[in-house]
N, C-alpha and C. Protein backbone atom coordinates (compact mmCIF):
# COMPACT_ATOMS: atom_id res chain seq x y z
N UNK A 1 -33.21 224.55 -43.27
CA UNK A 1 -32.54 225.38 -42.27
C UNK A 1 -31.22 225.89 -42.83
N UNK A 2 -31.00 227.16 -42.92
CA UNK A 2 -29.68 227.80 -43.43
C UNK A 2 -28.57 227.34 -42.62
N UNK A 3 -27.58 226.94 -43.27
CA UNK A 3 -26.42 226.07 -42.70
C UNK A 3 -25.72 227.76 -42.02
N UNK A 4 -24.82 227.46 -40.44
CA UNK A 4 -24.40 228.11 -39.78
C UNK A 4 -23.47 227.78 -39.15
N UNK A 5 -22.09 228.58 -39.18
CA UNK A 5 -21.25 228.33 -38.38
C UNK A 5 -21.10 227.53 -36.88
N UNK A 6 -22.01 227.68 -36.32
CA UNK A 6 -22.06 227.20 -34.89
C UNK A 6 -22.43 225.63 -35.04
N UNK A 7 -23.24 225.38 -35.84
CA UNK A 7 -23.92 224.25 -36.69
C UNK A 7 -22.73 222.99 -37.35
N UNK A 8 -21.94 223.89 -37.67
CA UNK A 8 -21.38 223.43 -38.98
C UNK A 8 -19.86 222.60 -37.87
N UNK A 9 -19.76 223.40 -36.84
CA UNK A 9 -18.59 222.91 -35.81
C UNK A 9 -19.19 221.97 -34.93
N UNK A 10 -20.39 222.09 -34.38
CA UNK A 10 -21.45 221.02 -33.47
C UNK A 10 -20.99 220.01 -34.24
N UNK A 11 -21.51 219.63 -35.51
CA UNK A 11 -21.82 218.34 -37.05
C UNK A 11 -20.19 217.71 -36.82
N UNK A 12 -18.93 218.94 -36.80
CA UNK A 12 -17.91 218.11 -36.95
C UNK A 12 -17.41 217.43 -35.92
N UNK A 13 -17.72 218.27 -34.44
CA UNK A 13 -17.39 217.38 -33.40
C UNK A 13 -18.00 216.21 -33.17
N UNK A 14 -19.20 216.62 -33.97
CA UNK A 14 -20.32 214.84 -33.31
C UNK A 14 -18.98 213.81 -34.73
N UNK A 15 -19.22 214.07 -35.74
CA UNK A 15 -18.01 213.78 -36.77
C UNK A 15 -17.14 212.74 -36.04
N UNK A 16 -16.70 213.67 -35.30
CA UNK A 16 -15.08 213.22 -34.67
C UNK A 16 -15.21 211.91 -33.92
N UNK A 17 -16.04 211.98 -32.93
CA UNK A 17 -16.27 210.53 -32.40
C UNK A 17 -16.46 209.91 -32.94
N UNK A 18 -16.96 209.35 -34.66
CA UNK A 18 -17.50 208.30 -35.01
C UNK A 18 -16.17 208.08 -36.06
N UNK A 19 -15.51 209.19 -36.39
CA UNK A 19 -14.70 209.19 -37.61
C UNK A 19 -13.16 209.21 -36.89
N UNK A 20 -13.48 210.03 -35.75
CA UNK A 20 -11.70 210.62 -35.21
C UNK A 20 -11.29 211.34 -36.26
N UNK A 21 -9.94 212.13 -35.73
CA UNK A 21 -9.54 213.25 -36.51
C UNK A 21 -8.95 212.88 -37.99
N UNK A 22 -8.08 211.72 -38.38
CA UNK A 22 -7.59 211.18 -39.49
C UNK A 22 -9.14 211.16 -40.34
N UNK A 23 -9.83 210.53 -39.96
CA UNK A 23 -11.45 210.52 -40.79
C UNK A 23 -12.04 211.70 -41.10
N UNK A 24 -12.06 213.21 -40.10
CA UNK A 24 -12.59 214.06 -40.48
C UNK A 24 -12.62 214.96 -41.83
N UNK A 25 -13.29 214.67 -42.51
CA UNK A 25 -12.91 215.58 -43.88
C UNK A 25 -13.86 216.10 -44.51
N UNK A 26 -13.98 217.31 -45.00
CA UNK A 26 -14.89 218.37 -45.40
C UNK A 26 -15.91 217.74 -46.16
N UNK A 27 -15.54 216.57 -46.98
CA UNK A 27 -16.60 215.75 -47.80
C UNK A 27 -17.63 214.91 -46.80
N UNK A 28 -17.23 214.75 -45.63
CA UNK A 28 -17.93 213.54 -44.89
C UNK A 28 -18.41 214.96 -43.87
N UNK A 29 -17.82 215.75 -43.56
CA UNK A 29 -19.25 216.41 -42.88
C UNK A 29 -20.02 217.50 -43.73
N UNK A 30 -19.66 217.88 -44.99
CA UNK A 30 -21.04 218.44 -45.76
C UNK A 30 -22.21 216.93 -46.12
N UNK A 31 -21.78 215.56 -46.00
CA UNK A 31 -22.64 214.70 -46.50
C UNK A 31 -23.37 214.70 -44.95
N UNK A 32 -22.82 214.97 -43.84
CA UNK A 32 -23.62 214.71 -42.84
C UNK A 32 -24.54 215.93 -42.29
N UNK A 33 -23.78 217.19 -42.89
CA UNK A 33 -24.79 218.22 -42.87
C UNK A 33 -25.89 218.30 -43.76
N UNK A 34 -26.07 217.55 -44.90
CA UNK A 34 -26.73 217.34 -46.15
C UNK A 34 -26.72 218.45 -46.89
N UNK A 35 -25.27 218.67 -47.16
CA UNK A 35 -25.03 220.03 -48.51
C UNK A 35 -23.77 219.56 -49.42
N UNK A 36 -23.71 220.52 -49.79
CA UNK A 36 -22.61 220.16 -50.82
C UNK A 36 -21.31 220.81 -50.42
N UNK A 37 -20.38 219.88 -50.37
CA UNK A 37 -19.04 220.54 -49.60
C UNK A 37 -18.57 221.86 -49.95
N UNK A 38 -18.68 222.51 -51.31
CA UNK A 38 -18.69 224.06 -51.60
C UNK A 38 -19.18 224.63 -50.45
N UNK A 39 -20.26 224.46 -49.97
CA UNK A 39 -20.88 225.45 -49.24
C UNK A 39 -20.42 225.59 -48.19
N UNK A 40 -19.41 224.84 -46.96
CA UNK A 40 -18.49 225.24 -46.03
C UNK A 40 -17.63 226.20 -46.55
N UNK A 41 -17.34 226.23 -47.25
CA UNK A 41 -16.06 227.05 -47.22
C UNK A 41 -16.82 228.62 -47.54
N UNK A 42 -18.06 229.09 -47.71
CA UNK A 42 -18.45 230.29 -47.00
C UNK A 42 -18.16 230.66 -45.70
N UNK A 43 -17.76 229.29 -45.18
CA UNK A 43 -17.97 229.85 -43.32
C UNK A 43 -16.60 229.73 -43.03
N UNK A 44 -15.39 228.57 -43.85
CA UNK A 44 -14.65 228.53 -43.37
C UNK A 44 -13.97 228.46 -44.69
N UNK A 45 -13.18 229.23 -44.22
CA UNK A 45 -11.66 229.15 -45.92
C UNK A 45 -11.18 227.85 -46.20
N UNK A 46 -10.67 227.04 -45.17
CA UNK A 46 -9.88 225.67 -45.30
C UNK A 46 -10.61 224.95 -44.39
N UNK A 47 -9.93 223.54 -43.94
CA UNK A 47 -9.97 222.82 -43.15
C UNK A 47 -9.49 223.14 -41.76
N UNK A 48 -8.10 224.13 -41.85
CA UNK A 48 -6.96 224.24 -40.37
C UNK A 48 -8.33 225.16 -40.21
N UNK A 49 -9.10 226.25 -40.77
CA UNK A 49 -9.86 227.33 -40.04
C UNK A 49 -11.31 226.23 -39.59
N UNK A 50 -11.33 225.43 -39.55
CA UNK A 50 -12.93 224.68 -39.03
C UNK A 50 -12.13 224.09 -37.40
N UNK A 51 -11.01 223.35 -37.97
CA UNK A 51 -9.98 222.52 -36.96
C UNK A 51 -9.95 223.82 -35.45
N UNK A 52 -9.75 225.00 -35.69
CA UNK A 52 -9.53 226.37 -34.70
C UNK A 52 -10.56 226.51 -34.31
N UNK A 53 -11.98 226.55 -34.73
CA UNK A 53 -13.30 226.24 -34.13
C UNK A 53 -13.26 225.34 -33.42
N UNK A 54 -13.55 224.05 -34.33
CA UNK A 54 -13.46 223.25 -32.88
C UNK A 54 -12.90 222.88 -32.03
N UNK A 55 -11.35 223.55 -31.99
CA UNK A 55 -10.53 223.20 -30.55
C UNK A 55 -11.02 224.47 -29.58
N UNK A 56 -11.27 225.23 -29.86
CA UNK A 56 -12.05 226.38 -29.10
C UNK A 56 -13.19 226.12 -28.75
N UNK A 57 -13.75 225.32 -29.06
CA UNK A 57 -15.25 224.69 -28.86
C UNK A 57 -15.10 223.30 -27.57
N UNK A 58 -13.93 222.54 -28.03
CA UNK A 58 -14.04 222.08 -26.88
C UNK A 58 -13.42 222.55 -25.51
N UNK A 59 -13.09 223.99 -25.07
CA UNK A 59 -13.03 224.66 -23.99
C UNK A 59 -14.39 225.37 -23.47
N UNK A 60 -15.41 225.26 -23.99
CA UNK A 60 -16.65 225.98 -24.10
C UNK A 60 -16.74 226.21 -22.24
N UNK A 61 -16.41 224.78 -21.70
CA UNK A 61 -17.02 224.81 -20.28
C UNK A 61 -15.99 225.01 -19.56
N UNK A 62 -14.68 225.45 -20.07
CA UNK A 62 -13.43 225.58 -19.36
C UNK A 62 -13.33 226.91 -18.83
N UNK A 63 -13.00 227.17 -17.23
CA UNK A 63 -12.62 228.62 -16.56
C UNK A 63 -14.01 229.39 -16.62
N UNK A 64 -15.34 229.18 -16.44
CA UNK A 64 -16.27 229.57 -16.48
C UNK A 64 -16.90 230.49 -15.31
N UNK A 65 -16.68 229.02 -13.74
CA UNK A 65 -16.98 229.88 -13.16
C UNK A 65 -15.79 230.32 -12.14
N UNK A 66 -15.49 231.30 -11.39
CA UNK A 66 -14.82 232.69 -11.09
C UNK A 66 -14.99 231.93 -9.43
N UNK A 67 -14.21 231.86 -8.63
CA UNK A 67 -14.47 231.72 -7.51
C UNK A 67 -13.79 232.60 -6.47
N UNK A 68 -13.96 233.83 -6.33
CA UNK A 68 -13.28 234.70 -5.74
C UNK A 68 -12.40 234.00 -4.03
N UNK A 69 -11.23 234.38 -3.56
CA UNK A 69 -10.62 233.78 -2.72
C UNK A 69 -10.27 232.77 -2.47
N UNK A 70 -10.09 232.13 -3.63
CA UNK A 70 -9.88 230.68 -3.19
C UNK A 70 -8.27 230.43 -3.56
N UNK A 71 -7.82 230.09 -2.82
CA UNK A 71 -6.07 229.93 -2.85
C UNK A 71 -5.56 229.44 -3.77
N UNK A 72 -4.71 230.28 -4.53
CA UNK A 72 -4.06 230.10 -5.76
C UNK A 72 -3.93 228.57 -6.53
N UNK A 73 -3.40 227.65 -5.72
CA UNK A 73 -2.80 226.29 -6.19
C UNK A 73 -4.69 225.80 -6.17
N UNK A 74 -5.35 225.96 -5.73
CA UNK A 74 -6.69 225.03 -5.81
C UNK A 74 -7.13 225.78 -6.61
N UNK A 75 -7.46 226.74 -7.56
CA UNK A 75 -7.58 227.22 -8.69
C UNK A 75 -6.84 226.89 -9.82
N UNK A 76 -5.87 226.34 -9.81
CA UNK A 76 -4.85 226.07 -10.40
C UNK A 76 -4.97 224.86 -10.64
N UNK A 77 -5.33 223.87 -9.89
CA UNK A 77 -5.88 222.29 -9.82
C UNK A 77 -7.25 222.50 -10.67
N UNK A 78 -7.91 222.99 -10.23
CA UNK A 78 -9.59 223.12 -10.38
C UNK A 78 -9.41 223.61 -12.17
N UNK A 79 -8.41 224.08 -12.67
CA UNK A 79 -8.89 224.48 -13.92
C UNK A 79 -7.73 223.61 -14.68
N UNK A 80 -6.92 222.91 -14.45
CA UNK A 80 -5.72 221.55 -14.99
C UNK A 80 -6.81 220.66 -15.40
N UNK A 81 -7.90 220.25 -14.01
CA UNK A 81 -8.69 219.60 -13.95
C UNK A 81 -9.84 219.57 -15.07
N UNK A 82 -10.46 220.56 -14.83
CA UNK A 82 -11.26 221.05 -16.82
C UNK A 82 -10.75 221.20 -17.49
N UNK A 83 -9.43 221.25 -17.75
CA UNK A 83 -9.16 221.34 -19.25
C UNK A 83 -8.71 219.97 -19.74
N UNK A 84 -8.31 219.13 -18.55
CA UNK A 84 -8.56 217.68 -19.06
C UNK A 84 -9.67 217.07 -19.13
N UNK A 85 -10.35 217.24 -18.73
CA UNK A 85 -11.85 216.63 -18.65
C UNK A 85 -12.25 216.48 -20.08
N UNK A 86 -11.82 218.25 -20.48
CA UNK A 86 -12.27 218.81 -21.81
C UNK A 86 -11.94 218.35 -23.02
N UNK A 87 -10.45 218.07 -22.76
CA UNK A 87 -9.81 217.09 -23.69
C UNK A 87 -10.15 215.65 -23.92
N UNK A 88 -10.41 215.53 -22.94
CA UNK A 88 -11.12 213.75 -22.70
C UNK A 88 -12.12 213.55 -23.09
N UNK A 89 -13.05 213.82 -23.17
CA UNK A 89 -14.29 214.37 -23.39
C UNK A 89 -14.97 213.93 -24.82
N UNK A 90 -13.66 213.96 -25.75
CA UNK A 90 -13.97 213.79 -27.15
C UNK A 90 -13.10 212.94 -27.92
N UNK A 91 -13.52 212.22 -28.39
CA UNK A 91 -12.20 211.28 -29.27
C UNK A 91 -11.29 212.28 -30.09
N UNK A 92 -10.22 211.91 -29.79
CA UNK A 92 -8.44 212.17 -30.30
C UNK A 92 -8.82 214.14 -30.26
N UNK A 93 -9.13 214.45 -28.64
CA UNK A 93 -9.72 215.53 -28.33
C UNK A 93 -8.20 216.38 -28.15
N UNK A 94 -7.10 215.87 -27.75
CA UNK A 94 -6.23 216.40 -26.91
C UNK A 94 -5.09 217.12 -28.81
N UNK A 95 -5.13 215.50 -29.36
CA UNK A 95 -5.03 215.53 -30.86
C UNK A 95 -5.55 216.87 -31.42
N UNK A 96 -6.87 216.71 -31.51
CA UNK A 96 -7.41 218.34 -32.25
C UNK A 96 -6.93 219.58 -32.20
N UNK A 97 -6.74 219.47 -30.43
CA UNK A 97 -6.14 221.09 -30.18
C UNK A 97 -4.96 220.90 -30.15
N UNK A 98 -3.93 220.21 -30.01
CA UNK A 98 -2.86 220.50 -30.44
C UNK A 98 -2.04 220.55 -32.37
N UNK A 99 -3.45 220.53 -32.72
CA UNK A 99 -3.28 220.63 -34.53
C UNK A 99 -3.76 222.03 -34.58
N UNK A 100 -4.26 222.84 -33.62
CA UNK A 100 -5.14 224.00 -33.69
C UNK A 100 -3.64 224.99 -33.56
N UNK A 101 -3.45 225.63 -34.15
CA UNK A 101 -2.60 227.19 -34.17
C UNK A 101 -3.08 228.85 -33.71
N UNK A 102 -3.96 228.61 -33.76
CA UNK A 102 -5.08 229.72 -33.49
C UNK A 102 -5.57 229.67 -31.80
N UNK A 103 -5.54 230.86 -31.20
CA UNK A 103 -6.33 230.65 -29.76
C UNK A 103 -7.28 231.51 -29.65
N UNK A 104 -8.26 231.11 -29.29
CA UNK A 104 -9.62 231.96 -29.63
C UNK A 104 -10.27 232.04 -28.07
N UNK A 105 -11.69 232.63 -28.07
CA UNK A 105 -12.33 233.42 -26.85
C UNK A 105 -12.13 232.40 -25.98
N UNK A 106 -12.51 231.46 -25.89
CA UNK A 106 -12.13 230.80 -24.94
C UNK A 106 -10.97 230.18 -24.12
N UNK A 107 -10.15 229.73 -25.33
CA UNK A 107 -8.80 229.21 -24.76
C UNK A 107 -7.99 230.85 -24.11
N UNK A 108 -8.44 231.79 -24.58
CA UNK A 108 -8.17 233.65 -23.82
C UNK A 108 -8.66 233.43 -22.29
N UNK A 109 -10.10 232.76 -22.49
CA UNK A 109 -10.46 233.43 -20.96
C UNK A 109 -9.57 232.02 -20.39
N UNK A 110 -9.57 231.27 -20.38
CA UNK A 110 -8.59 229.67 -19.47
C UNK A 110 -7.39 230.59 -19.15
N UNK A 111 -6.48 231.10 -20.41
CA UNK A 111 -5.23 232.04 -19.94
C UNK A 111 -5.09 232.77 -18.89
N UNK A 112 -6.50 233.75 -19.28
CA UNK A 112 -6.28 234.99 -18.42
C UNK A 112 -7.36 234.56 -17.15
N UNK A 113 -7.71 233.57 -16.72
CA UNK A 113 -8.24 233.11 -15.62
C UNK A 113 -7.04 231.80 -14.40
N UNK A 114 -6.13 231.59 -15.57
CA UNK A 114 -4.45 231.18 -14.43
C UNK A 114 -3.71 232.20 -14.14
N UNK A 115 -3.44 233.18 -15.32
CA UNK A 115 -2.57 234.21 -15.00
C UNK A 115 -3.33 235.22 -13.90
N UNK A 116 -4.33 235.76 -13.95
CA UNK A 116 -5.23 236.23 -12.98
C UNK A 116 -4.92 235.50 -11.46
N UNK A 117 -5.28 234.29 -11.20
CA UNK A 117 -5.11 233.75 -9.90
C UNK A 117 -3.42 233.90 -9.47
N UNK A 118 -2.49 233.66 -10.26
CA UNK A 118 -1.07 233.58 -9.86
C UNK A 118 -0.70 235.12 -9.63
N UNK A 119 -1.14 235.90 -10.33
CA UNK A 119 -1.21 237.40 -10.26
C UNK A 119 -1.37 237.94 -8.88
N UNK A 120 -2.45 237.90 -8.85
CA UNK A 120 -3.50 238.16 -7.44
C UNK A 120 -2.45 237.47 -5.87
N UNK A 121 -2.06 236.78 -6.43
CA UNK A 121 -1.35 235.58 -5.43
C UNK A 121 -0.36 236.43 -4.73
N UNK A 122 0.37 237.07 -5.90
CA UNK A 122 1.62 237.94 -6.15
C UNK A 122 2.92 237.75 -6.63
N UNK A 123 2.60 237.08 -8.04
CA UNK A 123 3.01 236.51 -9.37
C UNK A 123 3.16 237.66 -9.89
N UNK A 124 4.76 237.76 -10.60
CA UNK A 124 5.04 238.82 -11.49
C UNK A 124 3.94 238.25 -12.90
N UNK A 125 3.47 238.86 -13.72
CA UNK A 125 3.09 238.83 -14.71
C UNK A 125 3.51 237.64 -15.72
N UNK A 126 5.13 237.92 -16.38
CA UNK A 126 6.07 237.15 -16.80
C UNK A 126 5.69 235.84 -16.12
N UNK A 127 6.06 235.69 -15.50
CA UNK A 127 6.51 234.70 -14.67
C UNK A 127 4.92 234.03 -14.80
N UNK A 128 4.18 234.48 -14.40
CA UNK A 128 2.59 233.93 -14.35
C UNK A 128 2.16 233.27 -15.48
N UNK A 129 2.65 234.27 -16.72
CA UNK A 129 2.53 233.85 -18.09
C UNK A 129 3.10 232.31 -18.39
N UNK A 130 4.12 232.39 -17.89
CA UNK A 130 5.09 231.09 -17.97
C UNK A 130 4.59 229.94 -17.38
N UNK A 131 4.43 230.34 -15.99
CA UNK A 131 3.44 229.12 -15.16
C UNK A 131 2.41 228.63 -16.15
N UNK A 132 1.27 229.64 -16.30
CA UNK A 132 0.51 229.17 -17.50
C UNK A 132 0.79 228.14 -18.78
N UNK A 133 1.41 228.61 -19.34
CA UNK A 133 2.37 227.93 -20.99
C UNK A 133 2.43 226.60 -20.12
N UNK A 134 3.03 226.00 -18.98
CA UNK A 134 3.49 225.15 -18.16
C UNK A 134 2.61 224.17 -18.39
N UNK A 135 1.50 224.65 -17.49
CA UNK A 135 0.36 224.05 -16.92
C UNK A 135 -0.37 223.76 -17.99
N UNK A 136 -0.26 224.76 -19.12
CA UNK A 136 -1.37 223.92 -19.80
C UNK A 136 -1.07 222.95 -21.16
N UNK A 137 0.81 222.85 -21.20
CA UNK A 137 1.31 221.85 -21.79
C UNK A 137 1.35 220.80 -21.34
N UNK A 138 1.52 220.63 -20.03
CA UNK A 138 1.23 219.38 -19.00
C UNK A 138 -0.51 218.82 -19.41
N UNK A 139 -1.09 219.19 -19.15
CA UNK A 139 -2.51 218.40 -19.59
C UNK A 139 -2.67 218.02 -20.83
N UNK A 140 -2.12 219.00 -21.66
CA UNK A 140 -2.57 218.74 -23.20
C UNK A 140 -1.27 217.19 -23.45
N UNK A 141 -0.18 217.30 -23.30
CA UNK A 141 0.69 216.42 -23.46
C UNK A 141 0.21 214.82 -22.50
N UNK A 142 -0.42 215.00 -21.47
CA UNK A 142 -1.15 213.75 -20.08
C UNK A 142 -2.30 213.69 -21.73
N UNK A 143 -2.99 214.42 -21.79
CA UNK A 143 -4.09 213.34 -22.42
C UNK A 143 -4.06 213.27 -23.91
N UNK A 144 -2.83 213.68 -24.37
CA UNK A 144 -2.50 212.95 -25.68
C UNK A 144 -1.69 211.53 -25.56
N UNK A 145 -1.11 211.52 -24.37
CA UNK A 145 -0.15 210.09 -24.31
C UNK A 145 -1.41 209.20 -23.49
N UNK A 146 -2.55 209.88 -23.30
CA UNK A 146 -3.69 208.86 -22.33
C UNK A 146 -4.69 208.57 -23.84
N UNK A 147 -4.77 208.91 -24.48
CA UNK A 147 -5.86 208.82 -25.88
C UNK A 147 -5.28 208.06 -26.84
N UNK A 148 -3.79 208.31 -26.76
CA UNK A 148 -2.70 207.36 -27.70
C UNK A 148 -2.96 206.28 -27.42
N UNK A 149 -3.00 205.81 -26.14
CA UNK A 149 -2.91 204.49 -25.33
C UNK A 149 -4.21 204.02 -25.58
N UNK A 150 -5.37 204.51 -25.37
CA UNK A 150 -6.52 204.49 -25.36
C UNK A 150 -6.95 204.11 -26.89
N UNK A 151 -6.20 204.54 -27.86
CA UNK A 151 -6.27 204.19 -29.44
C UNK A 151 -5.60 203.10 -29.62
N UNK A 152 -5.21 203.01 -29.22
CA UNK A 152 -4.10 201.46 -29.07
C UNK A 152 -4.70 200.24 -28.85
N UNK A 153 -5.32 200.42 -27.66
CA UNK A 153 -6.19 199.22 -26.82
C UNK A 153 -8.19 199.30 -27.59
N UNK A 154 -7.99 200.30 -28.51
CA UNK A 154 -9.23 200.06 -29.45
C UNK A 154 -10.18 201.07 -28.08
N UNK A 155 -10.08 201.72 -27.16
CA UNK A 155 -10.88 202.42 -26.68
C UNK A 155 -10.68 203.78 -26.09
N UNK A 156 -11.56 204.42 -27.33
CA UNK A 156 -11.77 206.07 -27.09
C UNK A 156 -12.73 206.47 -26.61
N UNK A 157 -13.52 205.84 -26.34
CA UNK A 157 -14.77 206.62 -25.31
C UNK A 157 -14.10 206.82 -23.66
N UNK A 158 -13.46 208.01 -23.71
CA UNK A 158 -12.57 207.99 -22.55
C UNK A 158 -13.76 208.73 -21.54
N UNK A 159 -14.24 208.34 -20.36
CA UNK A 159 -14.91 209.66 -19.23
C UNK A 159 -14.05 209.32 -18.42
N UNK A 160 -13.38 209.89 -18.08
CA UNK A 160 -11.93 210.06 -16.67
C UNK A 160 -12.39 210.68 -15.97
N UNK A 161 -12.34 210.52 -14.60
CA UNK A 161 -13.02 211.27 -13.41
C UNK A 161 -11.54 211.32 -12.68
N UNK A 162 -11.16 212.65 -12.59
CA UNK A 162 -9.89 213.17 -12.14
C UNK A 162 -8.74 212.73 -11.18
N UNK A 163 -10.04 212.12 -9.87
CA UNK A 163 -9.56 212.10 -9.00
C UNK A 163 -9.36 210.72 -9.00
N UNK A 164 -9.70 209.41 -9.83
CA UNK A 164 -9.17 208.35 -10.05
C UNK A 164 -8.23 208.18 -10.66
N UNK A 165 -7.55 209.48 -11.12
CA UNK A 165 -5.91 209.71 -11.98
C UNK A 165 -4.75 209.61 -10.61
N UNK A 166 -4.23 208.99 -10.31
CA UNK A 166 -2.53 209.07 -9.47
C UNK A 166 -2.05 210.27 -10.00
N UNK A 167 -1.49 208.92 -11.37
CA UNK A 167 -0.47 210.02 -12.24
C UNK A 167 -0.72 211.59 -12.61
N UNK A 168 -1.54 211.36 -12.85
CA UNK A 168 -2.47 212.98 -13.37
C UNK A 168 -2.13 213.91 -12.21
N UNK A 169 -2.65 213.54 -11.06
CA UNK A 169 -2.64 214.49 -9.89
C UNK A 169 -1.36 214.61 -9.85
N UNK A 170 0.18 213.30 -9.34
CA UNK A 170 1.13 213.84 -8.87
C UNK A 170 1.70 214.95 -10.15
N UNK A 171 1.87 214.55 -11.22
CA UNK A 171 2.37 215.65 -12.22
C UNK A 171 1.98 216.79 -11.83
N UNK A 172 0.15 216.81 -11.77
CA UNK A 172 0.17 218.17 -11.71
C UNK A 172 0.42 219.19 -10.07
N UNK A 173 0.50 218.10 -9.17
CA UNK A 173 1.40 218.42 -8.08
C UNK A 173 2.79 219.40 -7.93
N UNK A 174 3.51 218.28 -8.92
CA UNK A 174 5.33 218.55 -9.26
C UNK A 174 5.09 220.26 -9.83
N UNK A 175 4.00 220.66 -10.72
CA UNK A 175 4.17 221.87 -11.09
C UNK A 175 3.32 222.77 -9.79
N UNK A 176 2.23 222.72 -9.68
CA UNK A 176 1.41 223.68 -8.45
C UNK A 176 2.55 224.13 -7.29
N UNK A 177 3.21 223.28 -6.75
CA UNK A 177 4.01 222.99 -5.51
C UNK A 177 5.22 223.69 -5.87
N UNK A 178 6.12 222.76 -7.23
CA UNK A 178 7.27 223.47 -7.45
C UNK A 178 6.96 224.81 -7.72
N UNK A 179 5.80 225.44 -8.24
CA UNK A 179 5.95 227.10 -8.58
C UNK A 179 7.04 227.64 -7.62
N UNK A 180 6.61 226.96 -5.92
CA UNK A 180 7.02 228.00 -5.22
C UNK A 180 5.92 228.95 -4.60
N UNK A 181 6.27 229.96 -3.88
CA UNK A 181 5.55 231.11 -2.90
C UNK A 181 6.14 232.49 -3.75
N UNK A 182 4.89 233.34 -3.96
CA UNK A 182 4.85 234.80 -4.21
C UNK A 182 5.92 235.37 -3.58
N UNK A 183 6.32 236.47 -3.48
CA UNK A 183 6.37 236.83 -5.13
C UNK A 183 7.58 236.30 -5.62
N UNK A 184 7.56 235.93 -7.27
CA UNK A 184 8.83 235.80 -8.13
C UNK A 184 8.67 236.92 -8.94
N UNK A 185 10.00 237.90 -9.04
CA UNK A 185 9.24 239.04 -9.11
C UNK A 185 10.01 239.46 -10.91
N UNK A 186 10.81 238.09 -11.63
CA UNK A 186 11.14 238.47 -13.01
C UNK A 186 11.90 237.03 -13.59
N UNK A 187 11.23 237.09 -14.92
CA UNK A 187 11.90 235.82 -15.70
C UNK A 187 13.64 235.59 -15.18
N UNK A 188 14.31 236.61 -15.00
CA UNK A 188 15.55 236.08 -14.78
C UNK A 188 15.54 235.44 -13.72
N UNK A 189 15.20 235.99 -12.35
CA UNK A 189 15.10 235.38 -11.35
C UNK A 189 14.61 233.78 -11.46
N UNK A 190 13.49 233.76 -11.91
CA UNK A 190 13.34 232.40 -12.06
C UNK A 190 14.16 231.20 -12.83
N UNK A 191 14.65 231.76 -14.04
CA UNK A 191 16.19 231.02 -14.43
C UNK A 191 17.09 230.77 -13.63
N UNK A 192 17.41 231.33 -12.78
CA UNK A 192 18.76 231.32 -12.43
C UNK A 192 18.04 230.21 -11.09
N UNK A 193 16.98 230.44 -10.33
CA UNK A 193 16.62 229.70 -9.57
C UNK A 193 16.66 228.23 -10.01
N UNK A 194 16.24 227.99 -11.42
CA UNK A 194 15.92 226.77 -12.07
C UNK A 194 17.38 226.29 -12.27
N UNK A 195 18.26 227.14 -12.61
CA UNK A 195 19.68 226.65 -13.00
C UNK A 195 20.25 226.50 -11.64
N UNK A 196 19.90 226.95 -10.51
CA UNK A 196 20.80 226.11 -9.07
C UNK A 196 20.43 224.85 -8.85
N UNK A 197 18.73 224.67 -9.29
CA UNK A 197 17.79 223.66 -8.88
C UNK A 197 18.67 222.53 -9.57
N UNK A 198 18.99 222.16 -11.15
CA UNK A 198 19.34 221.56 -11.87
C UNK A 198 21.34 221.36 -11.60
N UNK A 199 21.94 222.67 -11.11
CA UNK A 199 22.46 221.91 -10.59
C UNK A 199 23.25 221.10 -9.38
N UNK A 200 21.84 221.28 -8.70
CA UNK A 200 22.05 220.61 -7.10
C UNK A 200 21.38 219.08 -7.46
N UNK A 201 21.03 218.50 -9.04
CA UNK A 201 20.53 217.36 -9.69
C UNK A 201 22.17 216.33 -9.67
C-alpha cells in the first residue's frame, strides 16, 4: 500500500499513546509504518511539519456541528467543552498542540465558529477575536496542567466527561459570564473597562 499523508499522521497519533510526545520520532514511526524513515520526509519536510498535522488532526471532531440560535454563552461552553475532550483524548494531547505553530482547516473552522457566535450576539469583531485567543488558552492551559498531573501519577489514559470537572466548568464560567452583554463595540473600550475592573481589585 503506497504510504500517504493521512496514513502517515493516523500511525503517529496511534505512536503517541504508546510512546507520548518525548518518544515520538521519525525513526519509530517509519519502523511502525514499515518503511524507511527517508520516505516521510516526501510528505513532510521535518518533524515540527508532521507535529502541525497532528495537532490539526486532533480537532477533526471540534465545531462540527452548527446549531443555529442557540445563545451565545452555551455555544461557547459546548465548544470549550470539545476542544477539551479533544485534548484529552490523546496522551500529552494538550502538549502536542501547544508545540504546533501552524493553524490549519480545522483549528480555522473552531475560530471562526466562536468568533461567529459572539459576532451574531453583537460582538465587535476585535473584541470577539480576543474572547476567542481567551477561551481557547484557557482549555489548552486546564488540560496541560490536567495531563501534567496525570503524567505524574503514571496515568494518561485520560476520558474526562466534562461535566464531572468543578474546576473546568467554574473557569470556564469566570470567562463566558465575565465577557459581559453585547455590544462591546472596540478593543479600547474593553481595556479601559478591564483597567477600572483591576482597579476596584
Amino acid at each position: 500500500m503506497a504510504l500517504e499523508r493521512q496514513n502517515i499522521v493516523e500511525t503517529a497519533l496511534a505512536l503517541l499513546e504508546g510512546e507520548g510526545l518525548e518518544g515520538l520520532t521519525m525513526r519509530r514511526l517509519a519502523d511502525a509504518l514499515q518503511v524507511q524513515a527517508p520516505s516521510l520526509y516526501w510528505h513532510f519536510p521535518g518533524k515540527q511539519a508532521l507535529l502541525d498535522d497532528m495537532a490539526d488532526a486532533l480537532l477533526a471532531d471540534v465545531a462540527v456541528s452548527n446549531e443555529p440560535g442557540i445563545p451565545y454563552r452555551a455555544t461557547l461552553r459546548r465548544l470549550a467543552n470539545e476542544l477539551r475532550i479533544a485534548f484529552s483524548t490523546r496522551r500529552d494531547g494538550a502538549q502536542l498542540f501547544a508545540s504546533s505553530f501552524v493553524q490549519r482547516e480545522n483549528g480555522h473552522r473552531l475560530a471562526a465558529a466562536i468568533v461567529a457566535a459572539l459576532t451574531q450576539a453583537g460582538f465587535d469583531t476585535p473584541v470577539a477575536k480576543k474572547i476567542e485567543a481567551t477561551l481557547f488558552q484557557y482549555v489548552l492551559g486546564f488540560v496541560l496542567a490536567e495531563q501534567a498531573a496525570a503524567k505524574h501519577h503514571e496515568a494518561n489514559d485520560l476520558d474526562i466527561a466534562a461535566d464531572d470537572q468543578p474546576d473546568f466548568a467554574f473557569g470556564l464560567d469566570l470567562i463566558v459570564i465575565g465577557i459581559g452583554e453585547p455590544p462591546l463595540k472596540n478593543v479600547d473600550k474593553v481595556n479601559e473597562f478591564m483597567r477600572a475592573l483591576r482597579a476596584m481589585d
